[in-house]
Protein backbone atom coordinates (compact mmCIF):
# COMPACT_ATOMS: atom_id res chain seq x y z
CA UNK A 1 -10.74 48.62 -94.99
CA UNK A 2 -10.88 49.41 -91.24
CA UNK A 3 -12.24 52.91 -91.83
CA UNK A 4 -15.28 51.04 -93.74
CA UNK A 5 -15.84 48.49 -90.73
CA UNK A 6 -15.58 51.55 -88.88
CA UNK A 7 -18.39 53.43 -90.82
CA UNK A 8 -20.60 50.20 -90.56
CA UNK A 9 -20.53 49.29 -87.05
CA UNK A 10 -21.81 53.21 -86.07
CA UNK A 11 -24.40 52.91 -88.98
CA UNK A 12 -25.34 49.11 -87.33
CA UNK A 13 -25.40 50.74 -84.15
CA UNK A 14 -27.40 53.81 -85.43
CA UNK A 15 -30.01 51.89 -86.61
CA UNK A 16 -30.11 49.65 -83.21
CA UNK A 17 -30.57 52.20 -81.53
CA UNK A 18 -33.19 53.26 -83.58
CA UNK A 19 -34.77 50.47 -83.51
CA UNK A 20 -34.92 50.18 -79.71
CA UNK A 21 -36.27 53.96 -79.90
CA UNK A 22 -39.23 52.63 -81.85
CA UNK A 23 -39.65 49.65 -79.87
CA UNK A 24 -39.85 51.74 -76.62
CA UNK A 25 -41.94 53.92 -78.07
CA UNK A 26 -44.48 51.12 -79.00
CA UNK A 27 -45.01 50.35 -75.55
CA UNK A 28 -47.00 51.30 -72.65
CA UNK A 29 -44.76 51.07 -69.54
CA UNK A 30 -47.12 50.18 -66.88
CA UNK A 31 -45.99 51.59 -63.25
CA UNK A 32 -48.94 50.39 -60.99
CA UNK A 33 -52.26 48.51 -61.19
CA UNK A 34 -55.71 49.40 -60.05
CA UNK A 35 -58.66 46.54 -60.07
CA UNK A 36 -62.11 47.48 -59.59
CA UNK A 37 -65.35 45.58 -60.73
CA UNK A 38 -67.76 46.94 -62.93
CA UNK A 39 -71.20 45.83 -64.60
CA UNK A 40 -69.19 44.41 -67.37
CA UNK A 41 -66.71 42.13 -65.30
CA UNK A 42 -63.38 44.47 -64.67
CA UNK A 43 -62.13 47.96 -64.81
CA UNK A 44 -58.46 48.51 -64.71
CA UNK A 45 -56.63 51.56 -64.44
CA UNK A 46 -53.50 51.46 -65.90
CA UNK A 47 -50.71 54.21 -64.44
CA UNK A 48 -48.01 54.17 -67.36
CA UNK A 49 -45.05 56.76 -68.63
CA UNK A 50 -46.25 58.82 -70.91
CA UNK A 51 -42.48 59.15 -72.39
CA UNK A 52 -40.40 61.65 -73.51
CA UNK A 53 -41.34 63.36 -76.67
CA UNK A 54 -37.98 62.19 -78.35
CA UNK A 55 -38.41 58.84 -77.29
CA UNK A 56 -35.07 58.24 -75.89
CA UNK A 57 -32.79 58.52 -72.45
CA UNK A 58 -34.25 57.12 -69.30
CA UNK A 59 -37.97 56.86 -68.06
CA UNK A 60 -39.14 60.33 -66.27
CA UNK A 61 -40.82 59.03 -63.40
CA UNK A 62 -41.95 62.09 -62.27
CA UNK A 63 -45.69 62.99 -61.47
CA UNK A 64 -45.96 65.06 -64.62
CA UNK A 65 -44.84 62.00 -67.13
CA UNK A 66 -47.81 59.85 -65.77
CA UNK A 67 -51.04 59.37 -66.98
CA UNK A 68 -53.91 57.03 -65.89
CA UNK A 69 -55.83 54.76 -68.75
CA UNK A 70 -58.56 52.89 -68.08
CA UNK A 71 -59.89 50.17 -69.58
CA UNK A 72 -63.11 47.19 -69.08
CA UNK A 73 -63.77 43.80 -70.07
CA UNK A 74 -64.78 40.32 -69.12
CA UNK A 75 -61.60 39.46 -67.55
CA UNK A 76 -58.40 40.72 -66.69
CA UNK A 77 -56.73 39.75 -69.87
CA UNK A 78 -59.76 41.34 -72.07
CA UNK A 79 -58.80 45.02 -70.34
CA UNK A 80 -55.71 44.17 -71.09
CA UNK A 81 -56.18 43.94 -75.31
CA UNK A 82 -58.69 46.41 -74.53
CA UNK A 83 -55.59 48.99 -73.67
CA UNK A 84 -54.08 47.65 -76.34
CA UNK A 85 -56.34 48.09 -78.78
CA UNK A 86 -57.37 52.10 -77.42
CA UNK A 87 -53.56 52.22 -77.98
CA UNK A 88 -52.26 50.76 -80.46
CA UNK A 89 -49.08 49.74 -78.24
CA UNK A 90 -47.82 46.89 -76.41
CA UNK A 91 -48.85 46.63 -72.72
CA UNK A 92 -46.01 46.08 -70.91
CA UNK A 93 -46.08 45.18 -67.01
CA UNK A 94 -42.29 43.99 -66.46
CA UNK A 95 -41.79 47.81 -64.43
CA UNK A 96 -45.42 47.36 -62.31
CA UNK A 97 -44.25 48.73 -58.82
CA UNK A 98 -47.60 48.01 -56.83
CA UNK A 99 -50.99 46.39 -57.75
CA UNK A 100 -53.92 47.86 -55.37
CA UNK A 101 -57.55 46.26 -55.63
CA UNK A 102 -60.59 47.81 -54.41
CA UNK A 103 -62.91 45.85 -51.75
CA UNK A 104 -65.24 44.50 -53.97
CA UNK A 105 -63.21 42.36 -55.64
CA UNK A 106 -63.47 40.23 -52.48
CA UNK A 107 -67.21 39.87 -54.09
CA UNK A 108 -65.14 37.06 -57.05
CA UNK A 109 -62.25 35.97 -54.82
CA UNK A 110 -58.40 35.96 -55.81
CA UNK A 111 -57.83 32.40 -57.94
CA UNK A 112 -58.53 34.40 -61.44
CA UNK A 113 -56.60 37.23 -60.07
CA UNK A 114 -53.59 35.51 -58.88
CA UNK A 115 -53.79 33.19 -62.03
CA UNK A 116 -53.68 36.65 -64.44
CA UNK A 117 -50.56 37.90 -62.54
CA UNK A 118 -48.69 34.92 -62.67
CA UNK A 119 -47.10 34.88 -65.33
CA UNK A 120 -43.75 35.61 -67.11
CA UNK A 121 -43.36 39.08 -67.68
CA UNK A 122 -44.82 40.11 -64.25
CA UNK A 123 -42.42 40.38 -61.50
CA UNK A 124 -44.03 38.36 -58.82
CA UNK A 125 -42.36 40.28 -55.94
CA UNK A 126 -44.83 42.88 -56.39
CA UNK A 127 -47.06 43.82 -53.24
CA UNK A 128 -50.94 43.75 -53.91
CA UNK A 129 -52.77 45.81 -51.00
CA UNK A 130 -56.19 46.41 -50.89
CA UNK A 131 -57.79 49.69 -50.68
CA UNK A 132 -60.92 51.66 -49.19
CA UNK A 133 -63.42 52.90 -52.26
CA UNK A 134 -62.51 52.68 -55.46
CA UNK A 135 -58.54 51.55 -56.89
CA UNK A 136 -58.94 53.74 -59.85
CA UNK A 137 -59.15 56.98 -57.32
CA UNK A 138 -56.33 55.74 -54.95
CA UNK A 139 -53.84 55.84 -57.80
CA UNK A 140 -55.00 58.17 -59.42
CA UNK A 141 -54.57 60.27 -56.47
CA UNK A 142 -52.85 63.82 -56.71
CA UNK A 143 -49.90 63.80 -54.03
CA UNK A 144 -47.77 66.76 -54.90
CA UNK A 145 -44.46 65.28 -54.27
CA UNK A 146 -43.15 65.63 -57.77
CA UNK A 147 -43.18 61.76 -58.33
CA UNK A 148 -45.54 59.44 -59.93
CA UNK A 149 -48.30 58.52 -57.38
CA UNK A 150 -47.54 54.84 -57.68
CA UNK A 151 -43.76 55.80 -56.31
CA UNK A 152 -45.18 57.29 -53.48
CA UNK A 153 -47.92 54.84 -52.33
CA UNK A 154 -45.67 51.83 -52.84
CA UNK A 155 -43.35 53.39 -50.43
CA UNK A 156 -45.67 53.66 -47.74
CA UNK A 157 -46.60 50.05 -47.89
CA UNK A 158 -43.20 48.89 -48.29
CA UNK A 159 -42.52 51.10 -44.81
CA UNK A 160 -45.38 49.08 -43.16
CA UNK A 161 -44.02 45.96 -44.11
CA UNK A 162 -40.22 47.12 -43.17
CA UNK A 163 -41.48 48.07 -39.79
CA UNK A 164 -43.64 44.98 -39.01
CA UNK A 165 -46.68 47.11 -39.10
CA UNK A 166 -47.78 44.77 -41.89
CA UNK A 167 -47.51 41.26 -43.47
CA UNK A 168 -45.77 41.06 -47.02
CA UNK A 169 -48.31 40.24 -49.76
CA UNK A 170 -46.31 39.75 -53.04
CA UNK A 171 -47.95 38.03 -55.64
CA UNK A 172 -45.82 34.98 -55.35
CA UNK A 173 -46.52 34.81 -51.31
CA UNK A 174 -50.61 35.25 -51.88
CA UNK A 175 -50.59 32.33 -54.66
CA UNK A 176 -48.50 29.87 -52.85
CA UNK A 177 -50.25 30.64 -49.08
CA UNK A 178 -53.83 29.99 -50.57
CA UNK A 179 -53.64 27.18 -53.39
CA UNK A 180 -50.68 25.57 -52.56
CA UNK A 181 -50.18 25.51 -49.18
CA UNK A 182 -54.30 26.15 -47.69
CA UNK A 183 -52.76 28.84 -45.46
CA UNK A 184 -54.70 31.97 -44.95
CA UNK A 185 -52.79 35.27 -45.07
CA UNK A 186 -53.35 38.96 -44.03
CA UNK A 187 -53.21 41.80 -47.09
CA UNK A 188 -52.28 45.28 -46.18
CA UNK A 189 -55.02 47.97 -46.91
CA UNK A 190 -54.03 50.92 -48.38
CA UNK A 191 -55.77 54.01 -46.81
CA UNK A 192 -56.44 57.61 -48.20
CA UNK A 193 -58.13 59.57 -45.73
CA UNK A 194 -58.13 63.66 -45.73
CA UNK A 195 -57.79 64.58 -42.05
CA UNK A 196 -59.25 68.35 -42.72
CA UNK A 197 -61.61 70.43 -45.01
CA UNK A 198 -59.52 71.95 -47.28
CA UNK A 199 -61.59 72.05 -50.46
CA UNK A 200 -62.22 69.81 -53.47
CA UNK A 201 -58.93 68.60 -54.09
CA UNK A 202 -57.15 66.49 -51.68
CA UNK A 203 -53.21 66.81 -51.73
CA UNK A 204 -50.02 65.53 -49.80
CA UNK A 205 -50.56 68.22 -47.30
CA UNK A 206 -54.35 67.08 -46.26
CA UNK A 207 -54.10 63.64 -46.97
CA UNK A 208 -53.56 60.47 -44.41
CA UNK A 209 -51.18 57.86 -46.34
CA UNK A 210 -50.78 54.37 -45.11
CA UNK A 211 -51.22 51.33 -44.15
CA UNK A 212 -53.02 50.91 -40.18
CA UNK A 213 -55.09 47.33 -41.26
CA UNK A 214 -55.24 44.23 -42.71
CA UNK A 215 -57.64 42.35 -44.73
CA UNK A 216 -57.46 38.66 -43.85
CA UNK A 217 -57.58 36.29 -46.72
CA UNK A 218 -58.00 32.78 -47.54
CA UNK A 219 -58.70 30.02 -50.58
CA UNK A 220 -62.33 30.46 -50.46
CA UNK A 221 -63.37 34.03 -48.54
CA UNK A 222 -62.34 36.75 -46.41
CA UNK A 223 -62.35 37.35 -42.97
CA UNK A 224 -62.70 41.03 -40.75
CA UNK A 225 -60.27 43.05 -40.87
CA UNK A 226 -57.37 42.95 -38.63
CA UNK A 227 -56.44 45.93 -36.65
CA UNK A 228 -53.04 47.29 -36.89
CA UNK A 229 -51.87 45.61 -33.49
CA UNK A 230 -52.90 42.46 -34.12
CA UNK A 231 -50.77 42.64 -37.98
CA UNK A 232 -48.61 43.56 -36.42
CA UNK A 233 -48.62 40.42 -33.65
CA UNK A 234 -49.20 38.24 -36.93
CA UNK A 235 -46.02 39.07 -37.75
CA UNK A 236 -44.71 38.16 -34.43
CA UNK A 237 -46.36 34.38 -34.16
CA UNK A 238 -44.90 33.84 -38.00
CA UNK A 239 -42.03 34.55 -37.04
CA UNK A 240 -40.89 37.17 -39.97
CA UNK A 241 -40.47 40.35 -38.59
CA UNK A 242 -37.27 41.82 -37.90
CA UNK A 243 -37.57 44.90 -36.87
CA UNK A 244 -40.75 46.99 -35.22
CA UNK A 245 -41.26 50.32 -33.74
CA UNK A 246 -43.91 50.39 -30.39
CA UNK A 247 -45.36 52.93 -28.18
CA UNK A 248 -45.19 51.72 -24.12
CA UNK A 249 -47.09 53.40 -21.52
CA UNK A 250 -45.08 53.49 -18.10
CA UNK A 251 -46.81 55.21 -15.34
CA UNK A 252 -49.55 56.97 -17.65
CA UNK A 253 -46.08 58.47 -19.30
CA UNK A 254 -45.51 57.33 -22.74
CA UNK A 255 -42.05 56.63 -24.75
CA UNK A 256 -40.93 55.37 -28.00
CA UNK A 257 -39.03 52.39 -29.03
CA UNK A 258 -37.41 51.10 -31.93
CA UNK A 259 -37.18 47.27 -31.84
CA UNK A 260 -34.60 45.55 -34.57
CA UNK A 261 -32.31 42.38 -34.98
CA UNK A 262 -35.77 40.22 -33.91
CA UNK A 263 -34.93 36.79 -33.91
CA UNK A 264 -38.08 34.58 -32.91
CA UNK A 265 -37.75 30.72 -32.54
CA UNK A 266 -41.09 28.42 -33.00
CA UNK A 267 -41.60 24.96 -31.94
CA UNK A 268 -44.88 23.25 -31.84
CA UNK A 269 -45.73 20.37 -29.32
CA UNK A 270 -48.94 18.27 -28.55
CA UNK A 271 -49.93 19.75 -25.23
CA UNK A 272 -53.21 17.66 -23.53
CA UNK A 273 -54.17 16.68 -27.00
CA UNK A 274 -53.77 19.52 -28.79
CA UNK A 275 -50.98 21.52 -30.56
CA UNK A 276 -49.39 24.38 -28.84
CA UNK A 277 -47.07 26.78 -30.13
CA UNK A 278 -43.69 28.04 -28.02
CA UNK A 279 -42.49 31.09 -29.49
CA UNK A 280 -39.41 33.01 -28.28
CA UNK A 281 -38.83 36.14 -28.95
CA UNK A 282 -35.65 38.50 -28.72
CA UNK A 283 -33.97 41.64 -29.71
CA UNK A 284 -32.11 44.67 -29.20
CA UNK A 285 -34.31 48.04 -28.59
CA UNK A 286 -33.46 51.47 -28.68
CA UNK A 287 -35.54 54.08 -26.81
CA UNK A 288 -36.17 56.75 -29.45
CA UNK A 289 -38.08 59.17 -26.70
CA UNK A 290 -39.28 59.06 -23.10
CA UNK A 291 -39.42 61.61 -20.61
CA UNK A 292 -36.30 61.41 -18.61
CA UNK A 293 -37.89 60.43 -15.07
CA UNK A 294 -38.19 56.81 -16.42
CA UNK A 295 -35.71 54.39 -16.32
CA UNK A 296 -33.67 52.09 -19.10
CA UNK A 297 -35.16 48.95 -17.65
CA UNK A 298 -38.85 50.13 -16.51
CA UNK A 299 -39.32 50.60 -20.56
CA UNK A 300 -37.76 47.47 -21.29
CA UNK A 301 -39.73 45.57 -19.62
CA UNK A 302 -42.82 47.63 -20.91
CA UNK A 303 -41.44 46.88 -24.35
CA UNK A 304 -41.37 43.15 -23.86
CA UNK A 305 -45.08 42.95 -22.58
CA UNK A 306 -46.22 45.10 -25.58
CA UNK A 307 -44.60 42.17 -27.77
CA UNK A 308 -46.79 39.79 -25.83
CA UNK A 309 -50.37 41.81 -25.61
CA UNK A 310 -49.54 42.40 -29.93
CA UNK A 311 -48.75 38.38 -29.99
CA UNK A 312 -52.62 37.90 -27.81
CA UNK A 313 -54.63 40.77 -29.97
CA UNK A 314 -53.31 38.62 -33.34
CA UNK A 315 -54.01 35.71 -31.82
CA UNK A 316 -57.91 36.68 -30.56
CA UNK A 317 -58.53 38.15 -34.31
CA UNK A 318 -57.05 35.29 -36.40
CA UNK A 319 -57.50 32.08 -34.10
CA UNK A 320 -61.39 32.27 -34.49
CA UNK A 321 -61.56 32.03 -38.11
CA UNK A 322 -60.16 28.61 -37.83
CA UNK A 323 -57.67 29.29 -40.40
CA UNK A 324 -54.32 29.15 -40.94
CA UNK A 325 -52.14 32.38 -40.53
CA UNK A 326 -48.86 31.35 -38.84
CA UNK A 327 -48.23 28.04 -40.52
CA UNK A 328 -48.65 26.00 -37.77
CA UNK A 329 -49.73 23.33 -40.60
CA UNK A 330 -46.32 23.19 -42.06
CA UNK A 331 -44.52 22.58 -38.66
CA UNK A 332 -46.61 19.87 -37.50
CA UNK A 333 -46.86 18.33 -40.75
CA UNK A 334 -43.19 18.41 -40.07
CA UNK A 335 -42.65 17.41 -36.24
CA UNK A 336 -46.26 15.74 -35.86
CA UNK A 337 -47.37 14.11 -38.86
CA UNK A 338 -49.68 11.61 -37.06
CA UNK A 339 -51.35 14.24 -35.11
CA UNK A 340 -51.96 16.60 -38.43
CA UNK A 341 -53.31 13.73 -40.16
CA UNK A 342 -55.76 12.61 -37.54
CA UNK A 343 -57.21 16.12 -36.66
CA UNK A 344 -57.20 17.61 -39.76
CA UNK A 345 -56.12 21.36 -39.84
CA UNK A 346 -58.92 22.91 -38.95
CA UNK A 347 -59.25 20.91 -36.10
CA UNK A 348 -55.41 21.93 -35.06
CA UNK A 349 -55.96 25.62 -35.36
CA UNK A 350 -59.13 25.73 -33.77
CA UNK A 351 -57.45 24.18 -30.41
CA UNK A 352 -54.10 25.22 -30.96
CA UNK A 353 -52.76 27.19 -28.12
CA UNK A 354 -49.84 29.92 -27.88
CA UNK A 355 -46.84 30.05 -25.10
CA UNK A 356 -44.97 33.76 -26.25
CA UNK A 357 -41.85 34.61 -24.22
CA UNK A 358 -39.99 37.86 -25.09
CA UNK A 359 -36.66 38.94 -23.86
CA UNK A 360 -35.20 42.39 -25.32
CA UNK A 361 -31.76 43.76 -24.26
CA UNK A 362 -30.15 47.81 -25.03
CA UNK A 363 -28.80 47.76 -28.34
């Protein structure tokens, strides 16, 4: 009796595991995401695993088990049964590592985007970036590293954001800054750029990867892009960076300095009628090269006035537009409700000042 439960158990795990086989193999793993328009509405190029050819052990994501599919329709979710109909398989997007759209989407706005991504089997801590030209060729890219494309690029705008060269954009962030909260909120662009003639193809070795602007975003347009400085300073007056890596001049000499353990305090107060922001900002630095002539403290204090010029370039790009970037909203809805509710929002940003203090000691 035991050696038959034995012999059914491995032939009910045989065929479970069979069954998974197929069920894998029914599916289109989806890695990354690229949104352009077209005459008909959408094109979408889909990066997925092209799988192993026995169907079974774990996904190969290396650059020579991708492929790129593209598909069109109406709307987002018609190139979706689009693929799936090319295909015959299941479009899965559960494993979608980075979702890049081209600059002409900002021709239909971001509601039908958003309201496409949102949804159960997309992980909404995915980072959408925008990107110079056309989504289909940034993805599509050739980067001779050995890994899929999408592996790569993701990890250059996950960098940026590490570094506070860039604000976070996750799906989840975008959808609740715009149509939940009005906020506006900056996207990281994603840049190709070949730095040299080197023929017809463009590889790793010739090729600029990263992320040096930001396209500023809100419910109902777009604004001019931010320069990397003043993302950077964004992420200052938010108060969300922890950590950030800046060049000082001292003297016409130049050093290096890694900024981490950032811990920034905001209050907001009604200042001669209108709101104004105290932000303090502090942290341990590290100089990471200088030429030895200059002293601990002369780039220190360097250090701590770059803060405040990034904190006054963000401000000067952003404070214009009238719109909400550092969720000033949210704090005076909190500490000056009467205010908020008498000026309006727009009213509040557009006289809002900023008081930035930065103190920075050797880590």
């Amino acid at each position: 009796m035991r050696k038959l439960l034995l012999i059914l158990a491995a032939l009910a795990a045989a065929l479970m595991s069979g069954c998974e086989a197929s069920r894998v193999q029914r599916r289109l793993i989806v890695h990354a995401i690229g949104i352009d328009r077209s005459e008909k509405g959408y094109e979408v190029s889909y990066q997925v695993f092209s799988g192993s050819s026995e169907g079974e052990g774990p996904v190969d994501a290396s650059e020579t088990n991708v492929v790129t599919l593209l598909a069109q329709g109406r709307t987002l979710y018609e190139t979706e049964e689009s693929l799936r109909l090319q295909t015959g398989k299941d479009v899965f997007l559960g494993d979608v590592e980075l979702i890049v759209i081209s600059e002409d989407i900002k021709d239909s706005g971001l509601r039908e985007f958003l309201q496409y991504f949102r949804r159960a089997d997309v992980y909404l801590g995915v980072n959408v970036v925008y990107c110079r030209g056309r989504a289909s060729e940034t993805i599509g890219r050739k980067l001779d590293q050995g890994s899929a494309p999408a592996i790569l690029l993701r990890e250059a705008v996950e960098k940026a954001i590490e570094n506070g060269r860039a604000c976070s954009s996750r799906i989840i962030e975008i959808s609740n800054a715009l149509f939940e909260q009005g906020e506006a909120i900056a996207i990281p662009i994603l840049t190709l750029e070949k730095d040299s003639d080197t023929g017809d193809e463009m590889s790793i070795s010739d090729l600029t990867v990263g992320v040096f602007g930001s396209l500023p975003v809100w419910e109902d347009g777009f604004g001019e892009e931010l320069s990397e400085n003043a993302a950077m300073g964004l992420r200052l007056l938010r108060g969300d960076a922890e950590e950030m890596a800046v060049s000082v001049s001292v003297g016409g000499k130049i050093a290096s300095v890694h900024i981490r353990d950032l811990k920034i305090r905001r209050k907001v107060e009604i200042s001669g009628g209108a709101p104004l922001m105290n932000i303090e900002i502090a942290g341990s630095y590290e100089i990471m090269s200088a030429p030895p002539e200059l002293k601990s403290a002369e780039i220190s204090d360097a250090a701590e006035k770059q803060l405040l010029a990034l904190c006054a370039d963000a401000y000067r790009e952003t404070a214009a537009t009238g719109r909400d970037f550092v969720m000033l909203g949210r704090m005076l809805y909190r500490s000056e409700p009467e205010y908020i509710q008498k000026a309006g929002i727009f009213g509040a940003i557009r006289g809002a000042g900023y008081s930035v203090f930065a103190r920075l000691q050797k880590y």
